[in-house]
C-alpha atoms as a PDB file:
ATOM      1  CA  UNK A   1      19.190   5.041 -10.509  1.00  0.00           C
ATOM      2  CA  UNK A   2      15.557   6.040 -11.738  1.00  0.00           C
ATOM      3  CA  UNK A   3      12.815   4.516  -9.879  1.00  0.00           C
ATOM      4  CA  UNK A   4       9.693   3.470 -11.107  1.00  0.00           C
ATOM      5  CA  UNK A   5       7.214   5.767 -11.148  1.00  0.00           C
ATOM      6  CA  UNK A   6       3.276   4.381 -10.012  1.00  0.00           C
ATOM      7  CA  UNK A   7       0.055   6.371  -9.899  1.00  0.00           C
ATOM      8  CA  UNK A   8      -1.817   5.680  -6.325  1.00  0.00           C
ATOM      9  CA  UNK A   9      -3.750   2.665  -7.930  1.00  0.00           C
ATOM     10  CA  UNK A  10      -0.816   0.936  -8.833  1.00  0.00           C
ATOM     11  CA  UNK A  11       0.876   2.120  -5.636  1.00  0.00           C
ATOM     12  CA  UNK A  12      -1.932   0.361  -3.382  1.00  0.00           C
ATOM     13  CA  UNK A  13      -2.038  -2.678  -5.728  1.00  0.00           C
ATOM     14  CA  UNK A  14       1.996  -2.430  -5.361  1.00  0.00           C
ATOM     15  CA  UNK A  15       1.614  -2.687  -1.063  1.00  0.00           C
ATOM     16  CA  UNK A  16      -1.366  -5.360  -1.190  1.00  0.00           C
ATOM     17  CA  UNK A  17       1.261  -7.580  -3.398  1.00  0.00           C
ATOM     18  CA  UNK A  18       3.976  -7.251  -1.083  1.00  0.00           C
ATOM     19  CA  UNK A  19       2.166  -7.282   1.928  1.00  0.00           C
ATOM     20  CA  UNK A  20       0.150 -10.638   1.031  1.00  0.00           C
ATOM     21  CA  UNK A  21       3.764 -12.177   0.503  1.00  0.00           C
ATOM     22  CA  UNK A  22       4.810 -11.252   3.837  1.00  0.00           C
ATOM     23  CA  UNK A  23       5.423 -14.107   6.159  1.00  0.00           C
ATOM     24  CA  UNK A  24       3.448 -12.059   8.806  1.00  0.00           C
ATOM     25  CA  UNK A  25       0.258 -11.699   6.786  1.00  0.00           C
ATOM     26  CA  UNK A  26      -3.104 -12.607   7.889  1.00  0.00           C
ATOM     27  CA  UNK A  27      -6.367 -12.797   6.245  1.00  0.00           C
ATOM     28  CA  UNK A  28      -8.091  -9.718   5.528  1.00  0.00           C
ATOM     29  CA  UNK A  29      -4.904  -7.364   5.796  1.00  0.00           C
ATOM     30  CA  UNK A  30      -5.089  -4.808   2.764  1.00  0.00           C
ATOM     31  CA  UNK A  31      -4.235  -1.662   2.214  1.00  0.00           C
ATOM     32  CA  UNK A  32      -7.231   0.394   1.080  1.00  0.00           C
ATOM     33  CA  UNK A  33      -7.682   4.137  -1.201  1.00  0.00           C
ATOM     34  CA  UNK A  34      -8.471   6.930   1.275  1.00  0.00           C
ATOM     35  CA  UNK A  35     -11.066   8.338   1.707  1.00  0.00           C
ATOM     36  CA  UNK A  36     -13.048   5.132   1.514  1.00  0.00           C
ATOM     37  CA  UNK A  37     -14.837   4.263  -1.991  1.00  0.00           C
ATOM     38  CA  UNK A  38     -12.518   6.749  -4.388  1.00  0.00           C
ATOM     39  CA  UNK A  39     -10.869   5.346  -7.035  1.00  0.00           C
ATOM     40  CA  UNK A  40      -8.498   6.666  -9.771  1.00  0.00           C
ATOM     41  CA  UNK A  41      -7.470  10.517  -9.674  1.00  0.00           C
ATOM     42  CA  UNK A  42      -9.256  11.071  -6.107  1.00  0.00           C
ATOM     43  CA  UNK A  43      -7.252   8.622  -3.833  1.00  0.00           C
ATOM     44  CA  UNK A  44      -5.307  10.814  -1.647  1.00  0.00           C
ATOM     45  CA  UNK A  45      -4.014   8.531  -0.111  1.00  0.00           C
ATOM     46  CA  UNK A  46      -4.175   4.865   1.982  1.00  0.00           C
ATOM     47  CA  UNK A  47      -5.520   3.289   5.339  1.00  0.00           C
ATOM     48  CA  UNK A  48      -5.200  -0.150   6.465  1.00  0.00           C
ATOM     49  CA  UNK A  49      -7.625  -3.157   7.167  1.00  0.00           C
ATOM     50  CA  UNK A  50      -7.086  -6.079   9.282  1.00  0.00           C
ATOM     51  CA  UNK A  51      -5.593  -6.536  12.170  1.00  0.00           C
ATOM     52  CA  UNK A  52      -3.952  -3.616  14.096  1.00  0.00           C
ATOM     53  CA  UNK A  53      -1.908  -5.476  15.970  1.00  0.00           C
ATOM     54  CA  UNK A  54       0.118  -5.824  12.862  1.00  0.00           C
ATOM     55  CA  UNK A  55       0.906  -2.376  12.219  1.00  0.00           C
ATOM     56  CA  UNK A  56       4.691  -2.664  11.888  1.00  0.00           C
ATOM     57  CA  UNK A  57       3.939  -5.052   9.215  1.00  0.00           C
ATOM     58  CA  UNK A  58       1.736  -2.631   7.167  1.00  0.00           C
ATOM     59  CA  UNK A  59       4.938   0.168   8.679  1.00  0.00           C
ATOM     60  CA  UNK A  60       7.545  -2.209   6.558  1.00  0.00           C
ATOM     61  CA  UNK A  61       5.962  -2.772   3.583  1.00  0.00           C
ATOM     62  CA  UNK A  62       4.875   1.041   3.148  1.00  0.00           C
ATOM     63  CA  UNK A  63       8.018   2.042   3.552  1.00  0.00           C
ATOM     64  CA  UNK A  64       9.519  -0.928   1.121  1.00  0.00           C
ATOM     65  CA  UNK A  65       7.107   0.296  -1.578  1.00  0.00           C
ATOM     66  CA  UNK A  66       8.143   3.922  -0.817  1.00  0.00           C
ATOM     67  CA  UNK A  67      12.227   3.133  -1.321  1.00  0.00           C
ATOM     68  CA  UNK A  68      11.162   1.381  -4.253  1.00  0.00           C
ATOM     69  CA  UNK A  69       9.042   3.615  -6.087  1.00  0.00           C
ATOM     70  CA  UNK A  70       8.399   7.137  -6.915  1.00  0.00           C
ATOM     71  CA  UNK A  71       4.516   8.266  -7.264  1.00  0.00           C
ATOM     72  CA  UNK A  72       2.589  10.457  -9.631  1.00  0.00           C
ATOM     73  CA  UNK A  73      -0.889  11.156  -9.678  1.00  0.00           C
END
C-alpha cells in the first residue's frame, strides 16, 4: 500500500492535528520546525513545546504520523 507522501510543513501540521486530538493533550503542546524560526525547504526537522512530562505523548503521535506517512522535502 502507498503511503502518503508530506513535505516537513505538512508533516508538523500532520503531528499538531493529531496530537491536539489526543485525549492526553494540554495547552500549549505543539510540535515546532527545527531549528527554531525556519520555514519551508530549511526545516530539518522538529522539537516539542509544552509540557515534558508528556513526552510519550509527543513519542506516540510521532511515531503514528511516521507509520502513516512517507516524507519528502
Amino acid at each position: 500500500m502507498v503511503r502518503p507522501t508530506l513535505n516537513a510543513i505538512q508533516y508538523i501540521e500532520e503531528l499538531n492535528r493529531l496530537l491536539r486530538l489526543d485525549p492526553s493533550y494540554r495547552e500549549n503542546m505543539a510540535f515546532v520546525p527545527y531549528p527554531n524560526g525556519t520555514t519551508g525547504r530549511n526545516v530539518g526537522g522538529y522539537a516539542v513545546t509544552g509540557p515534558f512530562d508528556l513526552l510519550g505523548v509527543y513519542a506516540r503521535i510521532a511515531h503514528q504520523v511516521a507509520q502513516a506517512f512517507d516524507f519528502s522535502d
